[in-house]
N, C-alpha and C. Protein backbone atom coordinates (compact mmCIF):
# COMPACT_ATOMS: atom_id res chain seq x y z
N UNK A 1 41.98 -28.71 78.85
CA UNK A 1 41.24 -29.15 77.72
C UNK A 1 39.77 -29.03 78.06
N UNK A 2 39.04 -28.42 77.33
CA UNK A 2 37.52 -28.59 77.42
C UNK A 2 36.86 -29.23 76.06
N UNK A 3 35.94 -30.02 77.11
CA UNK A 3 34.96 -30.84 76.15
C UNK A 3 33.74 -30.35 76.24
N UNK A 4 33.08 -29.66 75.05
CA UNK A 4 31.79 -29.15 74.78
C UNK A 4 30.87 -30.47 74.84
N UNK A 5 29.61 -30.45 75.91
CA UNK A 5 29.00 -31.41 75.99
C UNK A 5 27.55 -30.88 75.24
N UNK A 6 26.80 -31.92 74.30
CA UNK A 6 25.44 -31.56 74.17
C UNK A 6 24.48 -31.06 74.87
N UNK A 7 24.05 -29.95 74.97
CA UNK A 7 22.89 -29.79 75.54
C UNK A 7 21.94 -30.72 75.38
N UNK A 8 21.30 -31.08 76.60
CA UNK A 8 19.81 -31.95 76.30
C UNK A 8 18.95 -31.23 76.21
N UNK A 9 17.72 -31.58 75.45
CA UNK A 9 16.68 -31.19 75.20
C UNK A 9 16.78 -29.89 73.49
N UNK A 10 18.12 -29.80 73.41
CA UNK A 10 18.08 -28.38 72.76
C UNK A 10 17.89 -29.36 71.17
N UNK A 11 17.18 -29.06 70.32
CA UNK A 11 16.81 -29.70 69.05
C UNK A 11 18.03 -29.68 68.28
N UNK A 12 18.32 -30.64 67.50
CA UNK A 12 19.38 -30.72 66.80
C UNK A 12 19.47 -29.98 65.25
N UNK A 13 20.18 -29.36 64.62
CA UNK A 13 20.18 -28.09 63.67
C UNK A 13 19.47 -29.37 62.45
N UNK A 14 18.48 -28.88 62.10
CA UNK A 14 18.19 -29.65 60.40
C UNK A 14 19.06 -30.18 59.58
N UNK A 15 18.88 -30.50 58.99
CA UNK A 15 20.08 -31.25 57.97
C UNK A 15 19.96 -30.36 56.65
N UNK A 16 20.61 -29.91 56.05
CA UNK A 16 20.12 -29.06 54.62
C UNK A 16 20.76 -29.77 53.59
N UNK A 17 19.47 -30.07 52.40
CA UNK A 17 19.91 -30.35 51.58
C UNK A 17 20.36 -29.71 50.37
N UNK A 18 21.41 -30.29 49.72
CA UNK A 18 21.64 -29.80 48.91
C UNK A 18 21.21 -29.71 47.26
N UNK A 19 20.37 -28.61 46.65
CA UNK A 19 19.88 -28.51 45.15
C UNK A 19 21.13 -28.09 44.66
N UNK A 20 20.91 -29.22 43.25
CA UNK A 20 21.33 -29.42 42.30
C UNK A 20 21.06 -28.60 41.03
N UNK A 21 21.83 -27.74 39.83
CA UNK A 21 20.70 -27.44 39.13
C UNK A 21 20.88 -28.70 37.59
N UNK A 22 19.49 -28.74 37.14
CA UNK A 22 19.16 -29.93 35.98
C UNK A 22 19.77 -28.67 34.73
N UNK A 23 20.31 -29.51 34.01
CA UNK A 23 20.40 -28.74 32.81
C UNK A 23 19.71 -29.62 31.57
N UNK A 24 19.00 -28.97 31.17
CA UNK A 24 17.81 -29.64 30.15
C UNK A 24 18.56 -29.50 28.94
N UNK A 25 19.21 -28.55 28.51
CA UNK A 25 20.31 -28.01 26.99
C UNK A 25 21.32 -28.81 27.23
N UNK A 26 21.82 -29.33 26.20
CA UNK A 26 22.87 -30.46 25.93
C UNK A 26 24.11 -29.21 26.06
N UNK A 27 25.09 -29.47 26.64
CA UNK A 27 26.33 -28.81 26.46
C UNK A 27 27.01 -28.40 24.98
N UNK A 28 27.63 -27.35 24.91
CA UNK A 28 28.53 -27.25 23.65
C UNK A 28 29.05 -28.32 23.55
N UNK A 29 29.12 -29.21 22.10
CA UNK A 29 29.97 -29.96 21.41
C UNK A 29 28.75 -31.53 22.05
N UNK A 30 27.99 -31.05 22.51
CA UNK A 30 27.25 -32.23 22.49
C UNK A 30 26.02 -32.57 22.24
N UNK A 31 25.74 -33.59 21.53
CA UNK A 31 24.64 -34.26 20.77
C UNK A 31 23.15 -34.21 21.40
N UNK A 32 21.99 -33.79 21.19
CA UNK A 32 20.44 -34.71 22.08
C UNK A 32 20.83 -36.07 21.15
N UNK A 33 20.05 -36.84 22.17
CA UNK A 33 19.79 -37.82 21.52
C UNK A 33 18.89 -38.26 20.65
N UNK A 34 18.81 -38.41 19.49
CA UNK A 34 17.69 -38.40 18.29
C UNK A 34 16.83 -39.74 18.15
N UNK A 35 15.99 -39.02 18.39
CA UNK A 35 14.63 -40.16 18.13
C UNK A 35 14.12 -40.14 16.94
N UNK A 36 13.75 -41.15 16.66
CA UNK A 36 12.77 -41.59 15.45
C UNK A 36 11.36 -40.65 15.46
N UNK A 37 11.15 -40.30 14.20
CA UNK A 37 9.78 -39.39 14.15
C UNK A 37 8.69 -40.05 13.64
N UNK A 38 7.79 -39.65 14.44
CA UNK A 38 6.68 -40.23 15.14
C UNK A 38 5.99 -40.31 13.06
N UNK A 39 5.51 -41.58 13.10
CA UNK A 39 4.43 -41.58 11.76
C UNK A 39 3.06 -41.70 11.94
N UNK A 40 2.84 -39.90 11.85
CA UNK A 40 1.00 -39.74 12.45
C UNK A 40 1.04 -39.38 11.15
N UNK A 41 1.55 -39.38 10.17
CA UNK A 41 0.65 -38.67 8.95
C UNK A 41 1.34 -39.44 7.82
N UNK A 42 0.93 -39.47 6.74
CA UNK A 42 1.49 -39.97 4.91
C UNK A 42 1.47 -39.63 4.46
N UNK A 43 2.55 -39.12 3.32
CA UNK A 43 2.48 -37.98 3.31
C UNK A 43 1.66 -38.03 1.68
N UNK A 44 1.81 -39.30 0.99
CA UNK A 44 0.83 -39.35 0.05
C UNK A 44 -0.57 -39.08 -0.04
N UNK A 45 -1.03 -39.74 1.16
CA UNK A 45 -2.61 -39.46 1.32
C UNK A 45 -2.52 -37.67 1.99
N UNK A 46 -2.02 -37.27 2.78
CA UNK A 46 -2.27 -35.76 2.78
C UNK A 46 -2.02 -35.14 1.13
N UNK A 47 -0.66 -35.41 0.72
CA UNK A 47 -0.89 -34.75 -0.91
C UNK A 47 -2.19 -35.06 -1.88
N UNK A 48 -2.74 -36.30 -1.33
CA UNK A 48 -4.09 -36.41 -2.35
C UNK A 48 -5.32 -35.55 -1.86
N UNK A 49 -5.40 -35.60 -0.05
CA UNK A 49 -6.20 -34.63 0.34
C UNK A 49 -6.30 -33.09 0.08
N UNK A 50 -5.22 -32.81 -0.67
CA UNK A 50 -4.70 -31.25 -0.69
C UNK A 50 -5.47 -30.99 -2.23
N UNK A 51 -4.69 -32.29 -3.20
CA UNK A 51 -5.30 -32.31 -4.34
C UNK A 51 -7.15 -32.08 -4.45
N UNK A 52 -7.27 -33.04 -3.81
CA UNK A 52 -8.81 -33.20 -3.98
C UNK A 52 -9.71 -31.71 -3.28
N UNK A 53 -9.12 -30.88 -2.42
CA UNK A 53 -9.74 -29.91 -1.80
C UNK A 53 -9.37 -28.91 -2.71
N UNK A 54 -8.48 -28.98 -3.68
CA UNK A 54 -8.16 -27.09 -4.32
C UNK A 54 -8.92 -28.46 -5.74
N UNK A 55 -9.48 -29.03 -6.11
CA UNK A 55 -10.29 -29.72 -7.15
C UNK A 55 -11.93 -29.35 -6.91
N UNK A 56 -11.98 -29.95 -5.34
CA UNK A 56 -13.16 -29.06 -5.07
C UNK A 56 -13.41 -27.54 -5.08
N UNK A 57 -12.76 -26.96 -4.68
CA UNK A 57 -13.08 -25.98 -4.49
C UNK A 57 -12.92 -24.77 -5.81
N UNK A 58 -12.06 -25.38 -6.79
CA UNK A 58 -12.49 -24.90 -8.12
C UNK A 58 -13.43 -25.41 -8.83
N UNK A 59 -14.45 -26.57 -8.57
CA UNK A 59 -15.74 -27.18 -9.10
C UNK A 59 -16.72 -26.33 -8.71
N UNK A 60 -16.75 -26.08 -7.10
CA UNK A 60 -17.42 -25.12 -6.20
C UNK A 60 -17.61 -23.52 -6.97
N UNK A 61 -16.51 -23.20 -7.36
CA UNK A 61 -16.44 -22.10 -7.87
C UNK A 61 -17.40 -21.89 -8.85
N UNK A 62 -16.80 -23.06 -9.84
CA UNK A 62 -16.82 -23.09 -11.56
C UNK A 62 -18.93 -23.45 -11.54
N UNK A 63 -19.40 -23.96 -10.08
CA UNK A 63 -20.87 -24.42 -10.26
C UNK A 63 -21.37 -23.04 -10.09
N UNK A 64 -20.96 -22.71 -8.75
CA UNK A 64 -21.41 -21.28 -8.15
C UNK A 64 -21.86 -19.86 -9.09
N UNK A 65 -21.03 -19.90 -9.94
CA UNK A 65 -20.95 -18.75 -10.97
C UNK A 65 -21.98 -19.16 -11.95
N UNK A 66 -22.03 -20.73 -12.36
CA UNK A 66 -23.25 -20.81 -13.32
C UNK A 66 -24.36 -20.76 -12.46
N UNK A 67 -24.31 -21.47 -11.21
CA UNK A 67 -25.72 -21.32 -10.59
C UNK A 67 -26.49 -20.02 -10.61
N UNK A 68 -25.73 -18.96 -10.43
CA UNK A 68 -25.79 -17.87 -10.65
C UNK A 68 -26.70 -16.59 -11.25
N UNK A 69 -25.80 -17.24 -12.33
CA UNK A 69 -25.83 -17.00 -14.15
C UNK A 69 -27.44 -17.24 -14.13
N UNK A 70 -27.41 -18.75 -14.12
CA UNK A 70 -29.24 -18.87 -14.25
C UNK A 70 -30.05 -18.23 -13.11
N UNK A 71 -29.29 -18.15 -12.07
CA UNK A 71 -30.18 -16.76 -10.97
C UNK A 71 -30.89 -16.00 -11.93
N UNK A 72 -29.90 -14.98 -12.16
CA UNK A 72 -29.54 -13.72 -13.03
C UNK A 72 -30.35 -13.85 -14.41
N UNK A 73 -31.18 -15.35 -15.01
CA UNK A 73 -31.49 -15.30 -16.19
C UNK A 73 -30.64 -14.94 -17.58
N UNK A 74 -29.25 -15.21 -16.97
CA UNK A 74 -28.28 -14.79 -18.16
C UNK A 74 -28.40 -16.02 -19.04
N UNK A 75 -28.39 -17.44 -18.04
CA UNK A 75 -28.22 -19.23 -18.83
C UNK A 75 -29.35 -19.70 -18.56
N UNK A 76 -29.85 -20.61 -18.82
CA UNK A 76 -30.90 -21.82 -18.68
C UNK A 76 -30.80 -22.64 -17.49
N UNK A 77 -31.66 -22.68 -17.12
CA UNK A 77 -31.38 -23.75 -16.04
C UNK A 77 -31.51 -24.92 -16.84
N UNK A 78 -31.64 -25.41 -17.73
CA UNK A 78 -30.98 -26.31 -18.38
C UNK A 78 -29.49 -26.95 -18.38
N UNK A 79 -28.74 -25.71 -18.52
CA UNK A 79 -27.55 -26.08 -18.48
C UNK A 79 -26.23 -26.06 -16.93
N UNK A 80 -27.74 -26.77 -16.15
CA UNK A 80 -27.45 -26.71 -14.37
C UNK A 80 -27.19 -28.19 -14.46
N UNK A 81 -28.13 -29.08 -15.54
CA UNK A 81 -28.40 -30.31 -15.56
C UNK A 81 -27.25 -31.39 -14.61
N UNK A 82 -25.93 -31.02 -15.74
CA UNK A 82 -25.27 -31.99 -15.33
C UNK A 82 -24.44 -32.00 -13.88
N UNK A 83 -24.56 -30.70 -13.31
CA UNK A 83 -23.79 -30.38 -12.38
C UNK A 83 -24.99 -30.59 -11.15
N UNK A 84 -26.36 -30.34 -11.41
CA UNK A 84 -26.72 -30.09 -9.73
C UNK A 84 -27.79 -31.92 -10.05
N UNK A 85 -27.96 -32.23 -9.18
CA UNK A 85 -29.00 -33.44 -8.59
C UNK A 85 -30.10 -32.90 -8.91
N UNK A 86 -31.22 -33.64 -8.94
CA UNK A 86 -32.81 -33.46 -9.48
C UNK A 86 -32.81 -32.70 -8.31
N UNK A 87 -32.89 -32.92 -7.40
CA UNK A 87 -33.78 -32.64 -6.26
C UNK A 87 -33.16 -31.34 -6.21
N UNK A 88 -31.69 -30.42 -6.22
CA UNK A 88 -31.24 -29.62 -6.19
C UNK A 88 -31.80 -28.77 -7.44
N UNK A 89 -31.63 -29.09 -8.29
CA UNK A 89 -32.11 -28.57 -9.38
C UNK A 89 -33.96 -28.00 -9.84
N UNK A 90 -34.73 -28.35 -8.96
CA UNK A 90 -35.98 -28.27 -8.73
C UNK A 90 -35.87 -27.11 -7.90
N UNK A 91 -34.98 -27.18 -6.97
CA UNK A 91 -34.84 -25.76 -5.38
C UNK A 91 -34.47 -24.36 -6.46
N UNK A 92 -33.61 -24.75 -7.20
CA UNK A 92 -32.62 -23.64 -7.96
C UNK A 92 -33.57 -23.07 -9.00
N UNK A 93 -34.43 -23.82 -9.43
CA UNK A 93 -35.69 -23.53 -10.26
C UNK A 93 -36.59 -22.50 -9.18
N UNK A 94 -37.18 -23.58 -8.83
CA UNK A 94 -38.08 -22.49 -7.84
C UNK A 94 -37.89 -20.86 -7.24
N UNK A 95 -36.50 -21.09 -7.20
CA UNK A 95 -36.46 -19.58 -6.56
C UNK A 95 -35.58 -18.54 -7.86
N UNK A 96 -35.36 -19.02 -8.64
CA UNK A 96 -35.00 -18.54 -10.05
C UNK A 96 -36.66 -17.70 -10.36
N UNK A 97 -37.47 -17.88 -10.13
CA UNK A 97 -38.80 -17.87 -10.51
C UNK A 97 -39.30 -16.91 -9.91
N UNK A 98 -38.65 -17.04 -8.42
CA UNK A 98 -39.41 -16.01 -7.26
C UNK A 98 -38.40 -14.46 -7.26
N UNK A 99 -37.95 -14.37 -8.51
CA UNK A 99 -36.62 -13.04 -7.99
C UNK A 99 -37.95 -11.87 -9.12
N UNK A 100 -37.49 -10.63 -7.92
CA UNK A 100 -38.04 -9.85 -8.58
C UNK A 100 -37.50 -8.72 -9.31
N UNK A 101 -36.52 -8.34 -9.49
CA UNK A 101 -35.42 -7.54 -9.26
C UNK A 101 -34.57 -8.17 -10.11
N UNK A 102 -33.48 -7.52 -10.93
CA UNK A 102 -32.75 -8.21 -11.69
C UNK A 102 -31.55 -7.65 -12.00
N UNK A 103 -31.10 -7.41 -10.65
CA UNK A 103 -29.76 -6.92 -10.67
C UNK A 103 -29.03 -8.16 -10.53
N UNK A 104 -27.81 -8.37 -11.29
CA UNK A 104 -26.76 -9.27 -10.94
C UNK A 104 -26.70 -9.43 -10.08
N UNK A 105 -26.78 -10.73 -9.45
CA UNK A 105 -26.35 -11.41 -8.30
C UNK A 105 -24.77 -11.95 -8.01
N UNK A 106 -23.91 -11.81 -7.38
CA UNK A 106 -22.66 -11.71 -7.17
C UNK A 106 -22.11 -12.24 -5.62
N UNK A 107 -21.12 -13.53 -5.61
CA UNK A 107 -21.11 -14.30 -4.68
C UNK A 107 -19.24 -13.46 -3.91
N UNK A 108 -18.86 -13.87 -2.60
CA UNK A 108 -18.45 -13.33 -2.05
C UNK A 108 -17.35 -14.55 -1.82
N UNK A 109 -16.86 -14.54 -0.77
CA UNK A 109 -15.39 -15.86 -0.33
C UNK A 109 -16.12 -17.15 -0.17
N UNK A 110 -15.68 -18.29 -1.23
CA UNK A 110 -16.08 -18.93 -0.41
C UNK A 110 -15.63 -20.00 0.59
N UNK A 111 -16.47 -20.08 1.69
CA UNK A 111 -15.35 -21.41 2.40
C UNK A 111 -15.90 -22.65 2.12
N UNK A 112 -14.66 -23.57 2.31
CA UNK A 112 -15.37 -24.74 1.75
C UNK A 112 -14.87 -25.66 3.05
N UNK A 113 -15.71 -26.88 3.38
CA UNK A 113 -14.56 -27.73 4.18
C UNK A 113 -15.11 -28.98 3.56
N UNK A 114 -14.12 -30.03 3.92
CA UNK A 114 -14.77 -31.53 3.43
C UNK A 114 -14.89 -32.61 5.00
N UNK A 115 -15.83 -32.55 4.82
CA UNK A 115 -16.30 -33.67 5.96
C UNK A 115 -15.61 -35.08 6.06
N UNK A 116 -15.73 -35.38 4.56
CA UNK A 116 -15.14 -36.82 4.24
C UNK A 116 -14.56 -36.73 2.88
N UNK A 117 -13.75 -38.08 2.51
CA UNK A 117 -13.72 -37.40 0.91
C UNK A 117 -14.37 -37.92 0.19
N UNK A 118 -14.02 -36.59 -1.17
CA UNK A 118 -15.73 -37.06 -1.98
C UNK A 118 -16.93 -36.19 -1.39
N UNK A 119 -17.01 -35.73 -0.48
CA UNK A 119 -17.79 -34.62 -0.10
C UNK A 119 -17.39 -33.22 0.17
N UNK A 120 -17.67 -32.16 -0.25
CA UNK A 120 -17.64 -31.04 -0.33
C UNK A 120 -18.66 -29.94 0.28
N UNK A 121 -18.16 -29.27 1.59
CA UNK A 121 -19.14 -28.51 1.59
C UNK A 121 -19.21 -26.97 1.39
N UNK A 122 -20.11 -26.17 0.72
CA UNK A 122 -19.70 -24.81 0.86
C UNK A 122 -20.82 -23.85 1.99
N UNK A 123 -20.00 -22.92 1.92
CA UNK A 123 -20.81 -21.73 2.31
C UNK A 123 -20.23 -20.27 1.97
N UNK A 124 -21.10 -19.50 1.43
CA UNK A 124 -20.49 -18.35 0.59
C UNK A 124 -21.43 -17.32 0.98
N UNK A 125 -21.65 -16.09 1.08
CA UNK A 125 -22.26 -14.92 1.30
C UNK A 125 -22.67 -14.41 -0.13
N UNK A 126 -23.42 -14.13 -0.54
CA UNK A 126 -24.24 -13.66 -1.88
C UNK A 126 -25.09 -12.48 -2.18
N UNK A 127 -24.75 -11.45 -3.13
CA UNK A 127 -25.45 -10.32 -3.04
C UNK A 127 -26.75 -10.27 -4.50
N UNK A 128 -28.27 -10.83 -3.49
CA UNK A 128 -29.24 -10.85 -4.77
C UNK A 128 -29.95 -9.96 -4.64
N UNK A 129 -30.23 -8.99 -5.50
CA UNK A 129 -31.27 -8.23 -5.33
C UNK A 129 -31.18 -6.98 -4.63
N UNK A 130 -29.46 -7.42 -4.18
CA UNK A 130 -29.49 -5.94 -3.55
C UNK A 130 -29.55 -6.18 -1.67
N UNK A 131 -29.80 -7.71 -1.78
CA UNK A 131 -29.69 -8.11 -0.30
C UNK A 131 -28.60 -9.14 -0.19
N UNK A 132 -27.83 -9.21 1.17
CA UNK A 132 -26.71 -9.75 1.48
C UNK A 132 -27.21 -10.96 1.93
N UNK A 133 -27.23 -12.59 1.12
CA UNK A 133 -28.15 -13.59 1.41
C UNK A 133 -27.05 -14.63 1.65
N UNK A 134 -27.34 -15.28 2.62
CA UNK A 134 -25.63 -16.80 3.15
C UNK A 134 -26.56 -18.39 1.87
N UNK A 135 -26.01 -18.43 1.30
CA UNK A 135 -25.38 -19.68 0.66
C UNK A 135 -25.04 -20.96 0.72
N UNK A 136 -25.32 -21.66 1.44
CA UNK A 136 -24.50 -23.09 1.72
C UNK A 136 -25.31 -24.41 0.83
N UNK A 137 -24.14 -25.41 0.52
CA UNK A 137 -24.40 -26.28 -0.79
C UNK A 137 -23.57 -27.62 -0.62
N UNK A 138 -24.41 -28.72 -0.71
CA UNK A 138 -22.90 -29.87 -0.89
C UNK A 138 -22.88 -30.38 -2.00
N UNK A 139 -21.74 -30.69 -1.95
CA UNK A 139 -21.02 -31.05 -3.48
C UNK A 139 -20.54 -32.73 -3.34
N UNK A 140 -20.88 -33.56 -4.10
CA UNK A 140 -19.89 -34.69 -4.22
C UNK A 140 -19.85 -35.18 -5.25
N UNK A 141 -18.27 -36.23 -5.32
CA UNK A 141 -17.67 -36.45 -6.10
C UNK A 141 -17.89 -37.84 -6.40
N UNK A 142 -18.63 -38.20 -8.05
CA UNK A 142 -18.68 -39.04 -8.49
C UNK A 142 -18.88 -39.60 -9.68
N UNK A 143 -18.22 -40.17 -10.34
CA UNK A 143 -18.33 -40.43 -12.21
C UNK A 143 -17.23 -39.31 -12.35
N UNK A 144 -16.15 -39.36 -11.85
CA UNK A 144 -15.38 -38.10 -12.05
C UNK A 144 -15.54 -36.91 -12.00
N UNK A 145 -16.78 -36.70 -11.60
CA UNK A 145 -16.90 -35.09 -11.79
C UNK A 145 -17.49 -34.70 -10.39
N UNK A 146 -17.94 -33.37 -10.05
CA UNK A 146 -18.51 -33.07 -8.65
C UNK A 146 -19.88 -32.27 -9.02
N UNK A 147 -20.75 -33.50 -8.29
CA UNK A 147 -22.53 -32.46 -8.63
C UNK A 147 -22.94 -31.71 -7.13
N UNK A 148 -23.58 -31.03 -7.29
CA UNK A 148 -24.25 -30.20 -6.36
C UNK A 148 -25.20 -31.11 -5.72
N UNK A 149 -25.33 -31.61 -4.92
CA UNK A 149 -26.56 -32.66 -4.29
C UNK A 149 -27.74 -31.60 -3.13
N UNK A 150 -27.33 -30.91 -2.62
CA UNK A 150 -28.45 -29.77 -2.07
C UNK A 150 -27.63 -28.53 -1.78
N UNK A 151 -28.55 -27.68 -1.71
CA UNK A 151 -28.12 -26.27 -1.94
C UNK A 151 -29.29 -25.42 -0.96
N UNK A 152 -29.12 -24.31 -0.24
CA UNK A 152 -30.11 -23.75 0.58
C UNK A 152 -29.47 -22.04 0.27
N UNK A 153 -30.28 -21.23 -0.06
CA UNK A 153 -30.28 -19.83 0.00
C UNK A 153 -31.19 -19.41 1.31
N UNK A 154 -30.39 -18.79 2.40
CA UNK A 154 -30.86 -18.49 3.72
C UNK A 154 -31.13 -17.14 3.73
């Protein structure tokens, strides 16, 4: 009979462990477990935000084209009254005044975003005179309707 004795000194073999593999996919015929969904949003107040942005942005439109118009000397700036603010309405004057050239002026996409609601902002690309001029204007909403409160031709 022989008995294998330990060598001394000789290091003993590592131990190896053994990996497992994780399976993250639920097996055929079996369920995840369903959690409750998370309430980051309402869905009423997003439907009113949706409302109020395609409201703006057909006011935006519907100002833009008259602002325009009285560019162009087709309307009165009279009939800017109810839509733009004094102070807006004085800017839209002034440079109504300074055009020399009187080719239709003709506005391009516009984007709009709202900061808050009840505020509206645009910016649109504009062809006056034959030059490609940027546009930007805020709009807010009040007494039901949406006025132009300042406006800048850049």
């Amino acid at each position: 009979m022989t008995i294998t004795l330990p060598t001394i000194g000789a290091p003993a073999a590592p131990e190896r462990r053994r990996v497992r593999p994780v399976q993250y996919e639920p097996l055929p015929g079996q369920a995840p477990a369903r959690t409750a969904p998370a309430e980051t949003s309402h869905p009423e107040r997003a439907r009113r935000a949706a409302r109020e942005f395609v409201e703006a942005h057909h006011a935006a439109t519907r100002i833009l084209r008259l602002a325009l118009e009285v560019l162009d000397g087709r309307r009165s700036p009279l009939q800017l009254a109810p839509h733009f603010a004094p102070r807006a309405l004085r800017y839209w004057r002034a440079i109504t005044g300074q055009r020399t050239a009187r080719a239709p002026a003709r506005h391009g996409r516009i984007r709009l975003c709202m900061p808050c609601p009840g505020v509206a902002e645009i910016a649109v690309t504009c062809r006056i005179d034959g030059a490609h001029r940027a546009l930007a204007a805020r709009l807010e909403h009040a007494d039901d309707r949406w006025r132009c409160t300042a406006v800048r031709i850049l």
